[in-house]
Protein backbone atom coordinates (compact mmCIF):
# COMPACT_ATOMS: atom_id res chain seq x y z
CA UNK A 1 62.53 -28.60 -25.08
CA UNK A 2 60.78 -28.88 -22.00
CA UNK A 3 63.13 -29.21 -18.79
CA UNK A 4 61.81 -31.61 -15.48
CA UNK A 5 60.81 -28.37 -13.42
CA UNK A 6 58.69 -27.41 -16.09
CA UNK A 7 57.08 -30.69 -16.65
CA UNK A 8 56.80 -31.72 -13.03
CA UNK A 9 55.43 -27.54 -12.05
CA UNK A 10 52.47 -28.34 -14.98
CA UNK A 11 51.72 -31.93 -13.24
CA UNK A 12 50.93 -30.18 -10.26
CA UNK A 13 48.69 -27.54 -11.55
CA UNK A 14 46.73 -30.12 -13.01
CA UNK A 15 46.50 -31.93 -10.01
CA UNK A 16 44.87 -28.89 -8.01
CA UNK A 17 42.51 -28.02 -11.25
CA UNK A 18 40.95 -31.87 -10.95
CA UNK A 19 40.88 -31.80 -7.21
CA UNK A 20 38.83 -28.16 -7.91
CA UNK A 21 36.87 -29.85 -9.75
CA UNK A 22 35.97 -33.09 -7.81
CA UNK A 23 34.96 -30.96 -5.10
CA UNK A 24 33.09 -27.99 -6.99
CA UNK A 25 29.61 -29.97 -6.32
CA UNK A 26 30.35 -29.99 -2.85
CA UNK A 27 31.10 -26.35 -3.02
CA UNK A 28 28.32 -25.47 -4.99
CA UNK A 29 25.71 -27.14 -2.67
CA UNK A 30 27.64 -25.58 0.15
CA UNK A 31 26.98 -22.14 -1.20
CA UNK A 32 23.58 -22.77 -1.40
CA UNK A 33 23.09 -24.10 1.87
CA UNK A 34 24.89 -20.86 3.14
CA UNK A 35 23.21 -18.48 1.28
CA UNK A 36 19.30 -19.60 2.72
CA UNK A 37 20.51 -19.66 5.88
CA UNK A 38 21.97 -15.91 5.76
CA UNK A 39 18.52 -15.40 3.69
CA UNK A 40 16.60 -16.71 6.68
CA UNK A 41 18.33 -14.96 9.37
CA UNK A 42 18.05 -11.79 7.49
CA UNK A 43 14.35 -12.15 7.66
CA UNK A 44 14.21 -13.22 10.63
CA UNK A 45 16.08 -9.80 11.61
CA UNK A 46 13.67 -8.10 9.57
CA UNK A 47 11.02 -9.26 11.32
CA UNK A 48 12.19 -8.50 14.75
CA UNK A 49 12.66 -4.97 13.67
CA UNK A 50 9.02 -4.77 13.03
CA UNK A 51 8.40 -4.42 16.48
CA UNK A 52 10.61 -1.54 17.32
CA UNK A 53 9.95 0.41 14.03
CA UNK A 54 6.33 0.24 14.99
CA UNK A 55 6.48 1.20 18.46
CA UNK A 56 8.50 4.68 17.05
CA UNK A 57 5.47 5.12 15.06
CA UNK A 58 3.22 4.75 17.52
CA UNK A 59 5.20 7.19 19.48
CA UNK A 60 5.02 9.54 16.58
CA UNK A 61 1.07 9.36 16.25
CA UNK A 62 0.10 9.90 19.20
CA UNK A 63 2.36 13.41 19.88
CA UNK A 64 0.86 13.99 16.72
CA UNK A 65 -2.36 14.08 17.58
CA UNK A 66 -1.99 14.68 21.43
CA UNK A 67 -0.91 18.28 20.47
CA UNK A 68 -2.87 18.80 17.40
CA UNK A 69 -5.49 21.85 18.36
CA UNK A 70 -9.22 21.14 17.67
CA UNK A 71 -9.45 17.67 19.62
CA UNK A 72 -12.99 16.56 21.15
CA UNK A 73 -13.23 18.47 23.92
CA UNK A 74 -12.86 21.75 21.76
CA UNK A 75 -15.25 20.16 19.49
CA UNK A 76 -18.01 20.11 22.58
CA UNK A 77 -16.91 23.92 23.31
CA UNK A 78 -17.44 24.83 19.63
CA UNK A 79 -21.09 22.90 19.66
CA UNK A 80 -22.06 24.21 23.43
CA UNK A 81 -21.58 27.99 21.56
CA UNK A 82 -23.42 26.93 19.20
CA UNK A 83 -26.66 25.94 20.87
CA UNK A 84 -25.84 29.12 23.51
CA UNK A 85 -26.30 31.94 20.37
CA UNK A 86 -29.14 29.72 18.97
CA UNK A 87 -31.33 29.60 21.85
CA UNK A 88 -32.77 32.75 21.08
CA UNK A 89 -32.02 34.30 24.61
CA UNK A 90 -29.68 36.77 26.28
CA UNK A 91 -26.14 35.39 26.69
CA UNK A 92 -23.44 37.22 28.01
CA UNK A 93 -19.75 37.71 26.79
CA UNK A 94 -18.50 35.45 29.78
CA UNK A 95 -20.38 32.21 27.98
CA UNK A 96 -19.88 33.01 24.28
CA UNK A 97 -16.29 32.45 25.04
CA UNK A 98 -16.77 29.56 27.40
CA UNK A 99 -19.96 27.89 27.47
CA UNK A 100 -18.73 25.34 30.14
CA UNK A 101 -17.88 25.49 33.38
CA UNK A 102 -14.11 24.69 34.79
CA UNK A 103 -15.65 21.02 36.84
CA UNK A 104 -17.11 20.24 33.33
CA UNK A 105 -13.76 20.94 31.34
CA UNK A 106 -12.32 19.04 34.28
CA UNK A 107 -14.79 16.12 33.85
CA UNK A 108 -14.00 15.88 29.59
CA UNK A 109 -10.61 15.78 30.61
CA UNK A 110 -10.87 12.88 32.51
CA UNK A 111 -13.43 11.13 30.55
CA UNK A 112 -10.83 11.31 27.50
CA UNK A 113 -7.97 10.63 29.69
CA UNK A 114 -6.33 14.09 28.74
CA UNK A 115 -6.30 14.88 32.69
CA UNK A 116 -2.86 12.18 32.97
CA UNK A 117 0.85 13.08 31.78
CA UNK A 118 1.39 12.93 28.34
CA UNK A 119 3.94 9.85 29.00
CA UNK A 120 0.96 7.67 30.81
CA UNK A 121 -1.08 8.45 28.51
CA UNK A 122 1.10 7.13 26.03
CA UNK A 123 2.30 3.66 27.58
CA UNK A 124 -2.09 3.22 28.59
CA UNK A 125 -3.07 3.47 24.79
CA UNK A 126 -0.29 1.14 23.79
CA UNK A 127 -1.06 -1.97 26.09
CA UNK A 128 -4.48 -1.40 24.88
CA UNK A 129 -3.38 -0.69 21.27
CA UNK A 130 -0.86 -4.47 22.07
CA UNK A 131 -3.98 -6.35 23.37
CA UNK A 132 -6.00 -5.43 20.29
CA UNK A 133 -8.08 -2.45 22.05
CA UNK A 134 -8.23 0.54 19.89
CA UNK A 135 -10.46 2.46 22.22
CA UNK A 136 -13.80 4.08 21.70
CA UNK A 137 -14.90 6.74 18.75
CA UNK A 138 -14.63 10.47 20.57
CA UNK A 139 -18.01 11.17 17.67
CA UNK A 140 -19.72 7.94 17.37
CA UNK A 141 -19.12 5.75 20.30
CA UNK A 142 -18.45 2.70 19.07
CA UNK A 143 -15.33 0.77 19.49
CA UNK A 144 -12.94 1.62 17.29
CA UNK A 145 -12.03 -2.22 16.10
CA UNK A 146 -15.67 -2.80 15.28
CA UNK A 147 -16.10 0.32 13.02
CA UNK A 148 -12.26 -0.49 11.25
CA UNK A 149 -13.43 -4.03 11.16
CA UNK A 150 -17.02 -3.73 9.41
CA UNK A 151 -15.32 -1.00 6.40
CA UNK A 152 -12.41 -3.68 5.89
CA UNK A 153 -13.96 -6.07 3.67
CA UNK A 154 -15.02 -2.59 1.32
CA UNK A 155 -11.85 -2.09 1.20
CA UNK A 156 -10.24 -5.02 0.62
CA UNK A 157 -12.68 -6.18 -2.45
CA UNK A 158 -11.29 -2.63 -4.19
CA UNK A 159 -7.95 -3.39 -3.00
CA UNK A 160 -7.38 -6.84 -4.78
CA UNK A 161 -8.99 -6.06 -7.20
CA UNK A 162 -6.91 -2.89 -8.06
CA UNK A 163 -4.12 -5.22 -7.40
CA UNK A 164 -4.60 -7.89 -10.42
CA UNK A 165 -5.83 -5.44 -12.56
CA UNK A 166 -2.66 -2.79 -12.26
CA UNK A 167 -0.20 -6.46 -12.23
CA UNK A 168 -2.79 -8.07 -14.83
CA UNK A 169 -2.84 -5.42 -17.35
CA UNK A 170 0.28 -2.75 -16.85
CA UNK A 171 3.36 -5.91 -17.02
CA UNK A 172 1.83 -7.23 -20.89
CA UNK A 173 0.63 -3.49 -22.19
CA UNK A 174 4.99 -2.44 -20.71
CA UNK A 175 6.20 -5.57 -21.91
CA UNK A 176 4.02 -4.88 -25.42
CA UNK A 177 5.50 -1.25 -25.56
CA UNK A 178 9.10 -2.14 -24.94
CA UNK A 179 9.16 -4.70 -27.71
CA UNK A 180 6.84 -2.15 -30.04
CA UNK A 181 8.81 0.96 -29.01
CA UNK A 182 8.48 4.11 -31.24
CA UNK A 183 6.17 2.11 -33.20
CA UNK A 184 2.16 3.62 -33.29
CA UNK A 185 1.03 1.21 -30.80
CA UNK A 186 3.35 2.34 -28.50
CA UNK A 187 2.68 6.01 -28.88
CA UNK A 188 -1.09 5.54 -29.25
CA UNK A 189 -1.24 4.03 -25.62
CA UNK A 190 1.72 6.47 -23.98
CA UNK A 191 -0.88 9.24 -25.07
CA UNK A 192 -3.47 7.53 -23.03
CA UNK A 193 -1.37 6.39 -20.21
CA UNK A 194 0.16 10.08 -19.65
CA UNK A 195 -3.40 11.42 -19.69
CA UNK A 196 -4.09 9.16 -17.11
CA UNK A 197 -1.15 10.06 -15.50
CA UNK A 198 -1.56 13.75 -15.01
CA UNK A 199 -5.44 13.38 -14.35
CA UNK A 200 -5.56 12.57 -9.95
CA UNK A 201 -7.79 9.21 -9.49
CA UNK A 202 -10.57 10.84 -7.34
CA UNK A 203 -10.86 13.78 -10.45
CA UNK A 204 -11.34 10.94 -12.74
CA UNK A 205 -14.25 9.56 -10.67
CA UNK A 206 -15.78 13.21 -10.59
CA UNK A 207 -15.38 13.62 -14.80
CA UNK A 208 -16.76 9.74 -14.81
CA UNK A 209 -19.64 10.70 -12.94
CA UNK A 210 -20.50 13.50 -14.72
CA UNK A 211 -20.39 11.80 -17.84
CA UNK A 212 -21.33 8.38 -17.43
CA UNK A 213 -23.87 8.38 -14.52
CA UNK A 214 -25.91 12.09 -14.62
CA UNK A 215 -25.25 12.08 -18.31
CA UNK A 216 -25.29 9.16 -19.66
CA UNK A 217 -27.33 7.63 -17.04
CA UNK A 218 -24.79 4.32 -17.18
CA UNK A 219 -23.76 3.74 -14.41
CA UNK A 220 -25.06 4.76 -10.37
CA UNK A 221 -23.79 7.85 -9.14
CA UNK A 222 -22.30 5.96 -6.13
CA UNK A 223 -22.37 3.71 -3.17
CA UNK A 224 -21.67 0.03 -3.65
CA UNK A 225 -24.90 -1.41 -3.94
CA UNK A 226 -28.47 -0.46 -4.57
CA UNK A 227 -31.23 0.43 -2.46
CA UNK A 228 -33.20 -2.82 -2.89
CA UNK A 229 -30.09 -5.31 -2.68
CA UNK A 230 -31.86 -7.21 -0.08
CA UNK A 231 -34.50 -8.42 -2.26
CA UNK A 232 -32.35 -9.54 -4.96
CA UNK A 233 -30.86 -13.45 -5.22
CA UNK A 234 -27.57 -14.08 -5.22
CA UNK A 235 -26.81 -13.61 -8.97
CA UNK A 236 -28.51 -10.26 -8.79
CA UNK A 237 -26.32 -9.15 -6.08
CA UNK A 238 -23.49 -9.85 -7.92
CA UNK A 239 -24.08 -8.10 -10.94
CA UNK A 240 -25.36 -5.06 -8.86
CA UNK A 241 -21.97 -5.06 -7.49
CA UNK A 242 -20.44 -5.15 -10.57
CA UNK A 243 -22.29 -2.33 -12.23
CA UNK A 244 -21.41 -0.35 -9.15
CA UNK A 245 -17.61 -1.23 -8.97
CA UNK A 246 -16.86 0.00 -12.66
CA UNK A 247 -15.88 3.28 -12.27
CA UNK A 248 -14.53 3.16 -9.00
CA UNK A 249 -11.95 0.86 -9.96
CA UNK A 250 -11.71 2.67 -13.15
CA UNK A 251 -10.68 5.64 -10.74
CA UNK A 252 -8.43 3.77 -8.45
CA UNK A 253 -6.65 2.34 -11.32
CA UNK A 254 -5.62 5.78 -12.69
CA UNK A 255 -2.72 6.52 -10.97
CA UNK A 256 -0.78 3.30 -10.18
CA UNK A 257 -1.77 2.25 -14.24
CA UNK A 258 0.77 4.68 -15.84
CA UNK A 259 3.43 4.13 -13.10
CA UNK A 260 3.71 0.68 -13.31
CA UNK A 261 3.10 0.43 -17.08
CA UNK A 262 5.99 2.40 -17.96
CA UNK A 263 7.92 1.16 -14.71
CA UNK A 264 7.92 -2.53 -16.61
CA UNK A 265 9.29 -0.41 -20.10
CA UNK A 266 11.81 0.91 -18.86
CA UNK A 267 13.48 -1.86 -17.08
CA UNK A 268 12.75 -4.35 -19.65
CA UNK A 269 14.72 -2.01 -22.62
CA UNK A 270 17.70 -1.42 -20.48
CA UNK A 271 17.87 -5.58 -19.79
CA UNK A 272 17.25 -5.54 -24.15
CA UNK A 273 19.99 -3.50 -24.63
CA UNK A 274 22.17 -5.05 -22.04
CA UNK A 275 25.27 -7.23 -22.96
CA UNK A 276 24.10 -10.44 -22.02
CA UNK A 277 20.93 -10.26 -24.07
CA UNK A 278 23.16 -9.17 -27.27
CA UNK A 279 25.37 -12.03 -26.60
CA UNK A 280 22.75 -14.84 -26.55
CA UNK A 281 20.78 -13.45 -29.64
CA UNK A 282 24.12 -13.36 -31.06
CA UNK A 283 24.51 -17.05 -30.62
CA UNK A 284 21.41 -18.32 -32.03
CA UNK A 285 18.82 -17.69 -29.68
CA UNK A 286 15.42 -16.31 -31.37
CA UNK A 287 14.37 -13.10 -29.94
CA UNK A 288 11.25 -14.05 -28.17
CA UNK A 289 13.35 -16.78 -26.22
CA UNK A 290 16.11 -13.78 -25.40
CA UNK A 291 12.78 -11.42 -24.09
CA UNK A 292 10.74 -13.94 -22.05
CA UNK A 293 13.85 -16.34 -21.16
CA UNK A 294 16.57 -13.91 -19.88
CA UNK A 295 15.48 -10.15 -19.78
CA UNK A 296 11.69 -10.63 -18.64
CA UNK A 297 12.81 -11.84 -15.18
CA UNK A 298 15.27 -9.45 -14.19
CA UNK A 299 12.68 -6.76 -15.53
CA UNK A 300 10.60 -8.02 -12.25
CA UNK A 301 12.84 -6.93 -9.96
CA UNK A 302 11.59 -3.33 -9.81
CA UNK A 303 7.88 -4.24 -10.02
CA UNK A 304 8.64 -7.35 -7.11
CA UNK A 305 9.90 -4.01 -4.88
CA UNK A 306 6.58 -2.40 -5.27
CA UNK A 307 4.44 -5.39 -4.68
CA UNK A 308 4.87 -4.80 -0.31
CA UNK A 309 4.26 -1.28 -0.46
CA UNK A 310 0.73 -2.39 -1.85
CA UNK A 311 -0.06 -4.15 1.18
CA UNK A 312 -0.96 -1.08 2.98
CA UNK A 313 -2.99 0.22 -0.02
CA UNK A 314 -5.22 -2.81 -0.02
CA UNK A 315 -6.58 -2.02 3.01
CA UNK A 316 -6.36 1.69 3.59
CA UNK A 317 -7.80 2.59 0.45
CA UNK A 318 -8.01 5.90 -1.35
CA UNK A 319 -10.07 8.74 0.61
CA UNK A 320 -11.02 10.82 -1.88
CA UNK A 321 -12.19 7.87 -4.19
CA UNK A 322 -14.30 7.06 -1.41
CA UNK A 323 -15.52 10.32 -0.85
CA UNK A 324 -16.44 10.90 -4.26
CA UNK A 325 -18.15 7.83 -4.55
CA UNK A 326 -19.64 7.57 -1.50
CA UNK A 327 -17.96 4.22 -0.25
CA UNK A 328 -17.56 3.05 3.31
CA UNK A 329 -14.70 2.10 3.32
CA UNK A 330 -11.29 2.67 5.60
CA UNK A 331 -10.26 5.27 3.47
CA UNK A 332 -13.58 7.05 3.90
CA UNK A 333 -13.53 6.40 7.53
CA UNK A 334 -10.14 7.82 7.72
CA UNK A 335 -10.71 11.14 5.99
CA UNK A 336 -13.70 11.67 8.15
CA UNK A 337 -12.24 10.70 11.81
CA UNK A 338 -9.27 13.21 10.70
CA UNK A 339 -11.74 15.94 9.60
CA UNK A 340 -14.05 15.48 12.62
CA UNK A 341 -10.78 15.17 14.95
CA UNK A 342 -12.07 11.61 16.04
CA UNK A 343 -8.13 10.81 17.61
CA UNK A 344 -9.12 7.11 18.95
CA UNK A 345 -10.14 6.51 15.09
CA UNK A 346 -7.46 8.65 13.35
CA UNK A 347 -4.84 6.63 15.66
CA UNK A 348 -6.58 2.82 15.22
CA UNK A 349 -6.02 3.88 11.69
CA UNK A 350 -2.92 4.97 11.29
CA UNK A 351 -1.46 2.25 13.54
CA UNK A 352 -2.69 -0.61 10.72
CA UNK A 353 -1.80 1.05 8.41
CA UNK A 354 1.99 1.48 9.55
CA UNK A 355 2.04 -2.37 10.43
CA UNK A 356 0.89 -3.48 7.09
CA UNK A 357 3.72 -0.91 5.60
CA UNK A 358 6.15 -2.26 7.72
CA UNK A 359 5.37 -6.37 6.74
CA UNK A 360 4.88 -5.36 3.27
CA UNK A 361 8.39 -4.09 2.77
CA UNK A 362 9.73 -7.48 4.68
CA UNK A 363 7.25 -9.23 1.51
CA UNK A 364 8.91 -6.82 -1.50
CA UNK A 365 12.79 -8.48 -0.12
CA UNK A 366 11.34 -11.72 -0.22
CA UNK A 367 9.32 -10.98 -3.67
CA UNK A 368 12.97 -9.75 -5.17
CA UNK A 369 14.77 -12.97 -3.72
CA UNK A 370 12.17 -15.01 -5.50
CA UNK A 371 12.85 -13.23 -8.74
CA UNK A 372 16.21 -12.92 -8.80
CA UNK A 373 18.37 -15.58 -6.76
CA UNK A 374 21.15 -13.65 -7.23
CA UNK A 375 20.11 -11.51 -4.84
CA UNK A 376 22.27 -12.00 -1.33
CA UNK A 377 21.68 -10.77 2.20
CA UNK A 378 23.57 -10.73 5.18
């Protein structure tokens, strides 16, 4: 038997559970409302600490390279003794040690602007570096922009390239393995993808040229295009540019390939073996619908976080695949401004670099908030 506190306690506990849920579309919309604008604030935050981050890098590379030894005007010292003991004549001990007088050191000095305070110096390359003046080469001459500028679109063609291909090919082979796993497929292509693992991208390019272009005669031994390029048409060019972009790309896919491939695996057995994937195959949903429907997005996550970091590697390039193959490109003109001690282009460099890093890591947060709206940030 049911008293009247009982019944009239349970009348009002109904009454709150149907005013919950008259108004749980109202929350619901509320939530989301909420939640993009603490998502846009939070970028916007992320975005205005671009600007601080960079300028602590900036401060950073030019220290760096301020006290490095071996800058240009040692460079000119080193090349003024050289020409002194090749001339043939007499020269004392006095100008094998110092070829140049103290007015000429003095004159270098100022000419590079090493004759100011190191503080200056500092704030005088950054409101050029702000207003899009990189300064002049210390080896070449040129400006700086102009020589970054004119190796970018090398870059960038390997770079995006690289990019589909490593996306294109390493989420269907990982997605392939982690449904196949321990089957002959999968340890077939984990053979192949830890040999490409332990073998570095620019010794790939070395073994490919030995093989495929003195050997086998294939392929070109390297540059991007061939001698005669001007006189081709337009079809022409673009098949000599493929038939020189194999095995480059071939070597700059070598090391992100196995990383990502097994990257996409990984994450997409543990969401497999994770409860909420037993549960819907347990109630009726097929197996494919349980891989592509549920577990196949929150695999992303992982490869969305490496998609900013990327940014920077379109453009910068990899030296020593450059080098090997002879490319012009910024990774090329990197390795060679560092090895020559060119600052002006070591710095202009490094400072692009850094500020693609820095958006691409603001692009990975909004690549995992695409993937997974779960995600929440305050």
């Amino acid at each position: 038997m049911y008293d009247l506190r009982s019944i009239v306690a349970r009348l009002d506990e109904n009454k709150n559970e149907w005013q919950t849920a008259g108004s749980e579309p109202s929350q619901t919309a509320f939530r989301r409302l909420s939640q993009k604008s603490s998502m846009r604030a939070y970028f916007i935050r992320r975005f205005l600490l671009i600007l601080p981050t960079f300028l602590g890098i900036t401060v950073l590379i030019f220290v760096i390279t301020r006290f490095v030894p071996g800058g240009p005007i040692e460079r000119i010292i080193v090349q003024a003794q050289q020409q002194a003991l090749s001339g043939g004549g007499a020269v004392s001990e006095t100008v094998q040690r110092q070829p140049l007088s103290d007015d000429q050191i003095a004159l270098l000095k100022k000419y590079y602007g090493f004759d100011k305070p190191v503080l200056i110096s500092y704030f005088s390359w950054l409101g050029k570096l702000l207003r899009g003046d990189l300064g002049t080469s210390t080896r070449y001459y040129d400006p700086v922009w102009t020589m970054i500028r004119n190796r970018i679109p090398v870059s960038l063609y390997f770079g995006l390239l690289t990019l589909i291909a490593t996306y294109g090919v390493c989420i269907p082979l990982g997605i392939a393995k982690a449904i196949r796993h321990k089957s002959v497929f999968d340890d077939a292509s984990s053979v192949l993808v830890f040999v490409g693992y332990a073998i570095p991208g620019w010794v790939a390019g070395i073994l490919m040229i030995l093989v495929f272009s003195s050997h086998w005669e294939w392929f070109p031994l390297g540059e991007l295009v061939s001698e005669n390029v001007d006189t081709m048409g337009f079809w022409e060019k673009a098949l000599d540019l493929a038939w020189h972009s194999v095995l480059p790309l071939l070597a700059y896919l070598v090391g992100a390939f196995s990383f990502m491939t097994f990257l996409m695996k990984n994450t997409l057995m543990d969401n497999l073996a994770a409860d909420y994937v037993r549960t819907a195959m347990a109630k009726g949903l097929s197996f494919r619908r349980a891989v592509f429907g549920h577990a196949l997005r929150n695999s992303l996550i992982p490869i969305a976080t490496t998609f900013g970091s990327n940014i920077s590697v379109i453009l910068s390039g990899s030296f020593l695949v450059e080098k090997v193959f002879n490319i012009d490109g910024m990774g090329l003109l990197g390795y060679e401004s560092v090895v020559e001690r060119d600052y002006p282009v070591v710095m202009g460099v490094l400072a692009i670099s850094s500020l693609l890093f820095l958006i691409g890591n603001v692009l990975s947060d909004m690549c995992v908030a695409w993937v997974d709206p779960r995600v929440k940030f305050e």
